[in-house]
Protein backbone atom coordinates (compact mmCIF):
# COMPACT_ATOMS: atom_id res chain seq x y z
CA UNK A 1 55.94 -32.75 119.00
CA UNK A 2 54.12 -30.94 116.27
CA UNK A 3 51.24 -31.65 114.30
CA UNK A 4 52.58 -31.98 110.94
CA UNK A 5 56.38 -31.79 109.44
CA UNK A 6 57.43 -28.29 108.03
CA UNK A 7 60.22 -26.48 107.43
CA UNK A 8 61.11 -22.84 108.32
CA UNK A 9 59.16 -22.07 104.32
CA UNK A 10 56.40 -23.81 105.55
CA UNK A 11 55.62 -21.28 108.31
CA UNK A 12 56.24 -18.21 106.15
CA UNK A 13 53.59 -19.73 103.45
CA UNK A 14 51.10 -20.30 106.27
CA UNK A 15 51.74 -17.19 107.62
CA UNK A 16 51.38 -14.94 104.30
CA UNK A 17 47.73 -17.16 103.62
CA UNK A 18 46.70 -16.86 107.20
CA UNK A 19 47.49 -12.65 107.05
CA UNK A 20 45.80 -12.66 103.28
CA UNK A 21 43.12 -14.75 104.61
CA UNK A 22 41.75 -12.98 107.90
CA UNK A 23 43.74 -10.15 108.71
CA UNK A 24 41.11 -8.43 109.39
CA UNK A 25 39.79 -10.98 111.93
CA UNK A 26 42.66 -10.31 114.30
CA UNK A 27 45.47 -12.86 115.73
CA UNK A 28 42.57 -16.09 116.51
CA UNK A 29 41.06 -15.40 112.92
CA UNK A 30 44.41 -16.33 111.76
CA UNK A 31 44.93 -18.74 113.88
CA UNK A 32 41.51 -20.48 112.91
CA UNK A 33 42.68 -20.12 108.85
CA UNK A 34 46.12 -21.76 109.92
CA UNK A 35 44.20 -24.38 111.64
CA UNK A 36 42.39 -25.46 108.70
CA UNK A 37 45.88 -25.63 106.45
CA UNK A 38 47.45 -27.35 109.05
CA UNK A 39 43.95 -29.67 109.10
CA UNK A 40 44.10 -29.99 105.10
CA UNK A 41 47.68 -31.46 104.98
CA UNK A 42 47.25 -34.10 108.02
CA UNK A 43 43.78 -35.39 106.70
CA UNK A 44 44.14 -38.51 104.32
CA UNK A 45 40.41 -38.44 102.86
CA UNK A 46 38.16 -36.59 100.71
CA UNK A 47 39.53 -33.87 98.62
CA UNK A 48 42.77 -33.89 100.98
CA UNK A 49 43.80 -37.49 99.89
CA UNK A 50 46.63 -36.40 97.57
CA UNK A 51 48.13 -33.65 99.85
CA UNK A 52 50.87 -34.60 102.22
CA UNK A 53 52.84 -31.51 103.44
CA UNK A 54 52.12 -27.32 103.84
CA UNK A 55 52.84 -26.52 100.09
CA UNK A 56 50.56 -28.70 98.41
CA UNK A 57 47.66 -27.87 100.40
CA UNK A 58 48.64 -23.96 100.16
CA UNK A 59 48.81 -24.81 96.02
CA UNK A 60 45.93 -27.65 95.63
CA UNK A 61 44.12 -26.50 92.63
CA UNK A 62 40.71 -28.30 92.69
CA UNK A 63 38.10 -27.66 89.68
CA UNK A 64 40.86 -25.45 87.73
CA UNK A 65 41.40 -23.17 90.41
CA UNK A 66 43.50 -22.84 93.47
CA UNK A 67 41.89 -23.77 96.75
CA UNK A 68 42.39 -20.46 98.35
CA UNK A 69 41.20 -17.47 96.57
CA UNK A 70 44.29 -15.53 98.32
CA UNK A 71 46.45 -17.47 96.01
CA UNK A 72 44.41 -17.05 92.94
CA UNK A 73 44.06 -13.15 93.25
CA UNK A 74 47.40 -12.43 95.08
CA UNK A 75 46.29 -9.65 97.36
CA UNK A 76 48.54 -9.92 100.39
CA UNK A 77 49.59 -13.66 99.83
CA UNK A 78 52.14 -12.50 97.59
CA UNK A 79 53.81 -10.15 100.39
CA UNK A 80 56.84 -11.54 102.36
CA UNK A 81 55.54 -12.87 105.94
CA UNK A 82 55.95 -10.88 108.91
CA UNK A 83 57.01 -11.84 112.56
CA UNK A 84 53.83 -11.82 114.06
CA UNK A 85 52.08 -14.49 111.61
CA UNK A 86 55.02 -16.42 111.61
CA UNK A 87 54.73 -16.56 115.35
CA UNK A 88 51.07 -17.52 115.17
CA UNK A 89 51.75 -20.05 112.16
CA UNK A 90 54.49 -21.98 114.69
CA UNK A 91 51.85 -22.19 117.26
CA UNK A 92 49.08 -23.88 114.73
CA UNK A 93 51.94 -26.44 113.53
CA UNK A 94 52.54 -27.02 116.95
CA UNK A 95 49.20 -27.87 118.94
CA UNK A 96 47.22 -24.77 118.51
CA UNK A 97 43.03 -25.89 118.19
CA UNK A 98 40.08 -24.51 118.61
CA UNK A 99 36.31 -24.35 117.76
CA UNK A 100 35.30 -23.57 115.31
CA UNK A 101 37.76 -24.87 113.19
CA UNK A 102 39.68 -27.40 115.76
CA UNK A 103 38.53 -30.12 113.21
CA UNK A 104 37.73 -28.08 109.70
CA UNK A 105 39.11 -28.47 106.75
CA UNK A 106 37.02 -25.64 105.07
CA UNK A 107 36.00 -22.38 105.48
CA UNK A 108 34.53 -19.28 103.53
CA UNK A 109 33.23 -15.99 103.68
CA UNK A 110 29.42 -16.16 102.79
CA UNK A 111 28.73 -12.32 102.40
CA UNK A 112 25.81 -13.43 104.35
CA UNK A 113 24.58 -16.08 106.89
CA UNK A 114 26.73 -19.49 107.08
CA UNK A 115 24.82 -21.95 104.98
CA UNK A 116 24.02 -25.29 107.22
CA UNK A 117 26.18 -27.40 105.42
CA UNK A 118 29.13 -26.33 102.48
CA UNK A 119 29.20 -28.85 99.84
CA UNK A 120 27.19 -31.29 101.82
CA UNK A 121 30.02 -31.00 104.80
CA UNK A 122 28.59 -29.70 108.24
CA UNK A 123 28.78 -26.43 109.74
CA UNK A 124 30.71 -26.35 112.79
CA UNK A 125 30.83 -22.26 113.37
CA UNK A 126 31.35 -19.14 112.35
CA UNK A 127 34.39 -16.51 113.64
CA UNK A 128 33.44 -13.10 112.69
CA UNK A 129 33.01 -12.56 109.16
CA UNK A 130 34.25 -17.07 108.36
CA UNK A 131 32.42 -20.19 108.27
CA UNK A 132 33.66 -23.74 109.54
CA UNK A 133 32.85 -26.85 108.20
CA UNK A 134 34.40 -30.20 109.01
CA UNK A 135 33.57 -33.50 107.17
CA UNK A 136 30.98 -35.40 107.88
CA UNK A 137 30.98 -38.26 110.90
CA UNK A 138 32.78 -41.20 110.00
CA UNK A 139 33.90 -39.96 106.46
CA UNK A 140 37.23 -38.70 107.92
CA UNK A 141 39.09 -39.93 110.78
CA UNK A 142 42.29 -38.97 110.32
CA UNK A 143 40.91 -34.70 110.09
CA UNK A 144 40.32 -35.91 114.48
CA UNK A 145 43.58 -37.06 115.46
């Protein structure tokens, strides 16, 4: 049983953002980014409502941009996915969860210390140099299942 339907270009498109994303966090940053994608496309609320599978959460574009800035400025989103993410992007379609971002459906790099709260959505934690922040209590069910 997985945790959301994807096909074999699914996992190389969450691989390739989770590598452009957090490389440099190591294998559980990554997993913590995939977490979040795999978060975005099984929530049915909030800014999620309209995305139903990997690729349009991967290519949302909210307030004329794309959602992930590894997509707008290419960096290593744009290079073909290697083994190892696409190993860690099975496991996060398949059960993989964990604090911080076992129920987040954002996160950011501040530069600085996580805010309290990222567009009025809690902070749940930070992993090295990221920020988790789920939605609010009772504004989201479906991001819990």
């Amino acid at each position: 049983m997985t945790r959301v339907r994807h096909t074999s270009k699914d996992i190389d498109l969450i691989a390739r953002m989770m590598r452009a994303e957090a490389e440099g966090e190591g294998r559980l940053g990554m997993l913590m980014v995939g977490n979040v994608i795999v978060n975005r496309a099984v929530a049915d609320c909030l800014d999620f409502r309209e995305v139903r599978n990997i690729e349009e959460v991967i290519y949302q574009v909210q307030g004329g941009n794309f959602s992930f800035e590894a997509v707008q400025k290419g960096n290593l989103f744009y290079q073909p996915a290697r083994e190892v993410e696409r190993k860690l992007a099975r496991r996060v379609v398949q059960r993989w969860r964990q604090h911080p971002s076992k129920y987040a459906l954002w996160y950011f790099n501040p530069y600085a210390p996580c805010p309290p709260t990222w567009y009025g959505q809690p902070f749940t934690g930070q992993y090295k140099q990221h920020c988790y922040y789920e939605p609010i209590a009772d504004t989201c069910e479906s991001a819990y299942r």
